[in-house]
Protein backbone atom coordinates (compact mmCIF):
# COMPACT_ATOMS: atom_id res chain seq x y z
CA UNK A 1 0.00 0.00 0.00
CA UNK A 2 1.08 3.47 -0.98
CA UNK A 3 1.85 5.68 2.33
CA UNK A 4 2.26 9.36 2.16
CA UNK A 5 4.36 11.02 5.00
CA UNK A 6 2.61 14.43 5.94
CA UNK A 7 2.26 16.39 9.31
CA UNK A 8 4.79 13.69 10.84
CA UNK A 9 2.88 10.50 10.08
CA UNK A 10 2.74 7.95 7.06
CA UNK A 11 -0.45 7.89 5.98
CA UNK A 12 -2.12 4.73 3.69
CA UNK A 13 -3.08 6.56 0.59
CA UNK A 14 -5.27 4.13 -0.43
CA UNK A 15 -8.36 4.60 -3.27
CA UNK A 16 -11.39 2.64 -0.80
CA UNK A 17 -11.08 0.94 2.31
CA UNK A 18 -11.97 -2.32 0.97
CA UNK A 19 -7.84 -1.77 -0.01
CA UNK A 20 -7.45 -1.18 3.41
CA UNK A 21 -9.46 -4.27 4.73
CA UNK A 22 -7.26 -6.69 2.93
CA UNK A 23 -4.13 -5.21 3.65
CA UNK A 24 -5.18 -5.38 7.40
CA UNK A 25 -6.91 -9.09 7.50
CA UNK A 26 -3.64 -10.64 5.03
CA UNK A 27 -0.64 -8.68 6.46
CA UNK A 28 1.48 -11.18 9.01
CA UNK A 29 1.81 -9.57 12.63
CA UNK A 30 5.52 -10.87 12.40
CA UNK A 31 6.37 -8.66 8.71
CA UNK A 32 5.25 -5.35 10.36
CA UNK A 33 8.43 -3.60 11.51
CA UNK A 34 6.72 -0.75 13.37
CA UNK A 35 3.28 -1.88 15.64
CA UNK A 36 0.43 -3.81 14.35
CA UNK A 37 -1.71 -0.43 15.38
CA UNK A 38 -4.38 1.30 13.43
CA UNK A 39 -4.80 5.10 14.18
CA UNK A 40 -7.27 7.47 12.30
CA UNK A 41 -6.28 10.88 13.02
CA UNK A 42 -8.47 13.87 12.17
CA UNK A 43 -7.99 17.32 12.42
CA UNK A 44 -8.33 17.84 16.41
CA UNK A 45 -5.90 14.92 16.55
CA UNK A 46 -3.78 16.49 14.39
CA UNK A 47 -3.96 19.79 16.47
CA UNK A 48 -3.25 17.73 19.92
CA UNK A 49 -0.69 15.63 18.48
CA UNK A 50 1.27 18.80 17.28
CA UNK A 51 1.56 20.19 21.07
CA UNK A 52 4.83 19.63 23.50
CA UNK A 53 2.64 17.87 26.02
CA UNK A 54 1.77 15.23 23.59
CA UNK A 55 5.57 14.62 21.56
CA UNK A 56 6.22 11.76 23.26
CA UNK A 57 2.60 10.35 22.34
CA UNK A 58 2.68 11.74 18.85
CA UNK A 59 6.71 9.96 18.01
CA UNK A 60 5.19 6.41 19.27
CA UNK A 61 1.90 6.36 17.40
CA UNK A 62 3.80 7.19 14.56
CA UNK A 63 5.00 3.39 14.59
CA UNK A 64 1.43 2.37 13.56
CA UNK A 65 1.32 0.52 10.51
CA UNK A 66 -1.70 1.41 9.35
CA UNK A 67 -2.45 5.48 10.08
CA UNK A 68 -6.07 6.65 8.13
CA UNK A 69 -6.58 9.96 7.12
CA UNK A 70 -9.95 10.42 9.01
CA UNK A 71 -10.50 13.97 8.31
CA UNK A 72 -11.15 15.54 5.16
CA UNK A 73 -9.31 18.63 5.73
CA UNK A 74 -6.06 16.35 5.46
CA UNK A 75 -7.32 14.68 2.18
CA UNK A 76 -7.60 18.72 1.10
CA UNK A 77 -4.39 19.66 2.24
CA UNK A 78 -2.63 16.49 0.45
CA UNK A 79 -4.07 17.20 -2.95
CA UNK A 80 -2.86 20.73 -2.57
CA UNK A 81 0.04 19.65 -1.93
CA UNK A 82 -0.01 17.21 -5.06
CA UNK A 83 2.49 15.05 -6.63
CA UNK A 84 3.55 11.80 -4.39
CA UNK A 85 1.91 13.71 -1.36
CA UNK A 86 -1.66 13.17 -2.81
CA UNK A 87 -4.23 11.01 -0.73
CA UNK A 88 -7.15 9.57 -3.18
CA UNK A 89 -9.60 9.29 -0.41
CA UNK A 90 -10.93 10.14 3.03
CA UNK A 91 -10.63 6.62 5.55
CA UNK A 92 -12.96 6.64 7.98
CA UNK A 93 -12.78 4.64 10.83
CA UNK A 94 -16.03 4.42 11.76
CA UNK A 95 -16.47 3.15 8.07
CA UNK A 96 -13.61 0.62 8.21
CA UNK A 97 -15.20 -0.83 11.50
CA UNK A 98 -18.38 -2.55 10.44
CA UNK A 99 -16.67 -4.29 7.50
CA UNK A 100 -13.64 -5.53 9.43
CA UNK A 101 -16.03 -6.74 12.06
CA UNK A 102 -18.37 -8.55 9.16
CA UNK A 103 -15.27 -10.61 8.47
CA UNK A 104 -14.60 -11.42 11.86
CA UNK A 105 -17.98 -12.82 12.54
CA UNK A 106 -17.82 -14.76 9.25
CA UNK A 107 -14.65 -16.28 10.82
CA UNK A 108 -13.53 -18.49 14.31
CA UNK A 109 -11.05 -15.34 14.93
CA UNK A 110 -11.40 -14.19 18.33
CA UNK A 111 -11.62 -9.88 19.14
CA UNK A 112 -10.88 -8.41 22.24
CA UNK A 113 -12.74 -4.64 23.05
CA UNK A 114 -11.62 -1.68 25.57
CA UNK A 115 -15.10 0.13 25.65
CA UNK A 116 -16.88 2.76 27.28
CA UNK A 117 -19.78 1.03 28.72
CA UNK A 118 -20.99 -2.77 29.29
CA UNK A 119 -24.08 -2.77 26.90
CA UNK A 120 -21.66 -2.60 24.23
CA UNK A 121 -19.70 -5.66 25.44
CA UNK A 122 -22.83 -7.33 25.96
CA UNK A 123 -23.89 -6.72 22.44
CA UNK A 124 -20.80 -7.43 20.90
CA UNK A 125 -21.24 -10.64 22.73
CA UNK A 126 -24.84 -11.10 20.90
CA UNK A 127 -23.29 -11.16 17.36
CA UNK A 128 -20.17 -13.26 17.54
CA UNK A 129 -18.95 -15.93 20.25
CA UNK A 130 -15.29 -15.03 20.21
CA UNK A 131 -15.47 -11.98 22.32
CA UNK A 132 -13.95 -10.81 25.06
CA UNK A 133 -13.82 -6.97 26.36
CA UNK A 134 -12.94 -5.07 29.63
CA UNK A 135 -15.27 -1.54 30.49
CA UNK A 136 -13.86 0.27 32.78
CA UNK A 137 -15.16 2.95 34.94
CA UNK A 138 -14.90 6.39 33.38
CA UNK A 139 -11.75 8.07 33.91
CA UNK A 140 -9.93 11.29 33.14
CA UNK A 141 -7.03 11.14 30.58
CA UNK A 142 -4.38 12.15 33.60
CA UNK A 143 -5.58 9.73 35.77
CA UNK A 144 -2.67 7.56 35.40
CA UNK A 145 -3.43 5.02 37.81
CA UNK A 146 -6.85 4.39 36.33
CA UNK A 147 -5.08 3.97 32.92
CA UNK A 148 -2.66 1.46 34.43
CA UNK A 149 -5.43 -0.70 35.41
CA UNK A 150 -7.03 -0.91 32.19
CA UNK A 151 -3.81 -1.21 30.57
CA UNK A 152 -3.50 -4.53 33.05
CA UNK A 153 -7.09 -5.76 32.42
CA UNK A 154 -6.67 -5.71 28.68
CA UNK A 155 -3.09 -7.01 28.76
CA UNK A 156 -4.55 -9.87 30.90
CA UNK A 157 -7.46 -10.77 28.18
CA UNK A 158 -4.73 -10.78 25.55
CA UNK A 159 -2.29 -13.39 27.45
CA UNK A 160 -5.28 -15.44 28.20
CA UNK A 161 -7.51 -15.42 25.33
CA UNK A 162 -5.09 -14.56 22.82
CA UNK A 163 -7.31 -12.30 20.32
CA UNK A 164 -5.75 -11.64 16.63
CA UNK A 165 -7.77 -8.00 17.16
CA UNK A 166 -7.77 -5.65 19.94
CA UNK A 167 -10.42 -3.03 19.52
CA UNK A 168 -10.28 0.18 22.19
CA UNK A 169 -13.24 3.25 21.60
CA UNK A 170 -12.23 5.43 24.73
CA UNK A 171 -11.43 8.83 22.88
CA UNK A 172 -8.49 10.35 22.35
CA UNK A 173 -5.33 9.97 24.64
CA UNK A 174 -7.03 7.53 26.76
CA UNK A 175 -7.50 4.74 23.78
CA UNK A 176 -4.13 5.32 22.50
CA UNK A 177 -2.48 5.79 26.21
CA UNK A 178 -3.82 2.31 26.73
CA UNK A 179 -2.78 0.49 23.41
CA UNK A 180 0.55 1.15 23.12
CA UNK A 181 0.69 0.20 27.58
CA UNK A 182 -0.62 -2.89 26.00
CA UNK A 183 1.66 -3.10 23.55
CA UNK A 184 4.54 -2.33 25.06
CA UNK A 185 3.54 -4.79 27.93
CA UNK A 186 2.81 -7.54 25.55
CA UNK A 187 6.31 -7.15 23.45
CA UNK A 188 8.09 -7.15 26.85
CA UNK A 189 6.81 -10.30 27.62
CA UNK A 190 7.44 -11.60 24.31
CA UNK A 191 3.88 -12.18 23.67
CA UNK A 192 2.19 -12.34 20.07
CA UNK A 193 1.22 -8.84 19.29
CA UNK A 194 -2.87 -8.59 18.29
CA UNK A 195 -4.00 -6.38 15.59
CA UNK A 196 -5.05 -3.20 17.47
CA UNK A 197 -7.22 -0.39 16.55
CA UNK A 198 -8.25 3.19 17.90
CA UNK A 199 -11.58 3.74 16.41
CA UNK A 200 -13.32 6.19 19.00
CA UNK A 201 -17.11 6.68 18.83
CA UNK A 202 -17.27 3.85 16.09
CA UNK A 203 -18.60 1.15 18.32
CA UNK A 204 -21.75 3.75 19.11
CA UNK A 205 -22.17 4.20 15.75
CA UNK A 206 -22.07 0.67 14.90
CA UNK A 207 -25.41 -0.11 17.78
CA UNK A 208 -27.06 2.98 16.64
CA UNK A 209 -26.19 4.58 20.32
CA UNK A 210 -24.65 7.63 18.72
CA UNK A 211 -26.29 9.43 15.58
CA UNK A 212 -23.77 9.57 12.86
CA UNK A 213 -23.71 12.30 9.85
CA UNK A 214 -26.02 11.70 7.41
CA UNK A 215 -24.17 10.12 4.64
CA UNK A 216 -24.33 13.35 2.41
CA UNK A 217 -22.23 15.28 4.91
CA UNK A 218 -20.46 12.61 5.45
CA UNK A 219 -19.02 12.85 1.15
CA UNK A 220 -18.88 16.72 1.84
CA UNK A 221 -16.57 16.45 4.74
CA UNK A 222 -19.35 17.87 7.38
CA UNK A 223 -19.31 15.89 9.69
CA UNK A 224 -17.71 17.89 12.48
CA UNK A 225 -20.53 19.93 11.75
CA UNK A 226 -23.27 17.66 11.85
CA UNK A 227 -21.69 16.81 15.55
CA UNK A 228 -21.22 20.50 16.87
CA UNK A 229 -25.42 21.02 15.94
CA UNK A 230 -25.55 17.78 18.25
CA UNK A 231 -23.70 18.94 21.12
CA UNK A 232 -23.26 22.70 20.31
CA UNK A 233 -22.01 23.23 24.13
CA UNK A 234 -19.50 20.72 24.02
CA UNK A 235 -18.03 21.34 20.38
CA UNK A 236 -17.88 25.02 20.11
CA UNK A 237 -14.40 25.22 21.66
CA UNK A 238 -13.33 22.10 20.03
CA UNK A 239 -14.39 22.89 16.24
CA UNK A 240 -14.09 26.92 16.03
CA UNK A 241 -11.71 27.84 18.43
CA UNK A 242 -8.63 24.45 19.51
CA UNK A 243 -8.78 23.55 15.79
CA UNK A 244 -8.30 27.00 14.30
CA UNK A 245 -4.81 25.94 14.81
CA UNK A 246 -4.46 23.66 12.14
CA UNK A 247 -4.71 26.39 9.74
CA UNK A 248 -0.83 27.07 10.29
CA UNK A 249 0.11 23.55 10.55
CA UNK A 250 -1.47 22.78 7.50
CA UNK A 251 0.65 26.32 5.86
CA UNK A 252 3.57 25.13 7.57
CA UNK A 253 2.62 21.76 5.41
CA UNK A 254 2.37 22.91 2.26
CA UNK A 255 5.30 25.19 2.51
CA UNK A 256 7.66 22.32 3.48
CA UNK A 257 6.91 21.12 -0.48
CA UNK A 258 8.35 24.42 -2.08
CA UNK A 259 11.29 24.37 0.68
């Protein structure tokens, strides 16, 4: 798969995500050199991953193997860019989801889950009988003693029931705080290494417990919008005022072409 390195990540540059699915469900755990870890970074991402408190963060998820574009902003900033920088598509993860978990239920492959709430445990449990997930009580992101016990639950469903996937929806730093502690916990025990994946909100979506974008502003790249008219409270800081500061990463972006 093509990979395009922009805003310090490689990014799969890849036409559909049915390119994506196969390269995911047929690539060996023991031929990735980096981690078996799928990130999908969108533009707030992009914004926190860009600050000092989150370098260290931002040099180890850039080991993932397979990093999405998952905000069409990026896709926009790419084809500006042009040449070998250009990304075909938007790769959404909450897309990608449902059909990587269609194959897995077609299969005997077992999934592990780090999720926000039981009732999605319990109905992942209702539609395949290879599951196994851990929900722990809600925690802040600097709670790091919370985090270390997740990090040790999920660890300890990996040793035990030995899942090719590992599936976390906890939000951004907690999910990817707590994959890589798996990770890292796993490798030092020289453990097989399960396919892991940061895919947010994409579980809710899945069950129909969180309205998703109609598909239309979905194509048009609105679905930040869509979700600030949900929660206008919550994502007025987020959307118009934290993420106005991608407009000078993205320059700084596109300037490091003519440099």
């Amino acid at each position: 798969m093509r990979r395009v390195e922009m805003f310090g990540l490689n990014f799969c540059a890849a036409e559909s995500l049915q390119a994506v699915l196969a390269d995911v469900w047929n690539t060996d755990v023991g031929d990735i050199s980096g981690l078996p870890l799928m990130i999908t970074p969108n533009v707030d991402q992009i914004v926190k991953l860009s600050k000092p408190e989150h370098a260290d963060l931002a040099r180890a998820l850039g080991e993932a193997h397979w990093i999405l574009p998952d905000g069409q902003p990026l896709v926009a900033v790419s084809k500006l860019k042009g040449g070998r920088y250009r990304m075909p598509a938007r790769l959404p993860g909450s897309d990608f989801f449902p059909m990587i978990w269609k194959q897995i239920c077609r299969s005997d492959k077992a999934a592990a889950f780090v999720l926000p709430s039981a009732a999605l445990g319990e109905a992942f449990e209702g539609e395949h009988d290879r599951v196994f997930w851990h929900a722990p009580p809600y925690f802040s992101a600097d709670d790091k003693a919370e985090a270390e016990k997740t990090i040790l639950a999920a660890a300890e469903i990996c040793k035990s029931k030995k899942p090719e996937f590992l599936f976390l929806g906890l939000g951004f730093p907690k999910q990817e705080i707590i994959a890589l502690g798996v990770l890292d916990r796993l490798k030092a025990e020289g453990l097989p290494l399960p396919k892991t994946f940061l895919l947010g909100a994409s579980f809710e979506f899945y069950f129909g417990m969180k309205k998703r974008a109609p598909k239309i502003w979905q194509k048009l790249g609105l679905e930040f919008l869509h979700r600030f008219l949900s929660e206008p409270k919550r994502m007025f800081r987020r959307y118009f005022v934290d993420d106005l500061a991608f407009l000078p990463i993205a320059g700084r972006e596109l300037f490091s072409k003519r440099r």
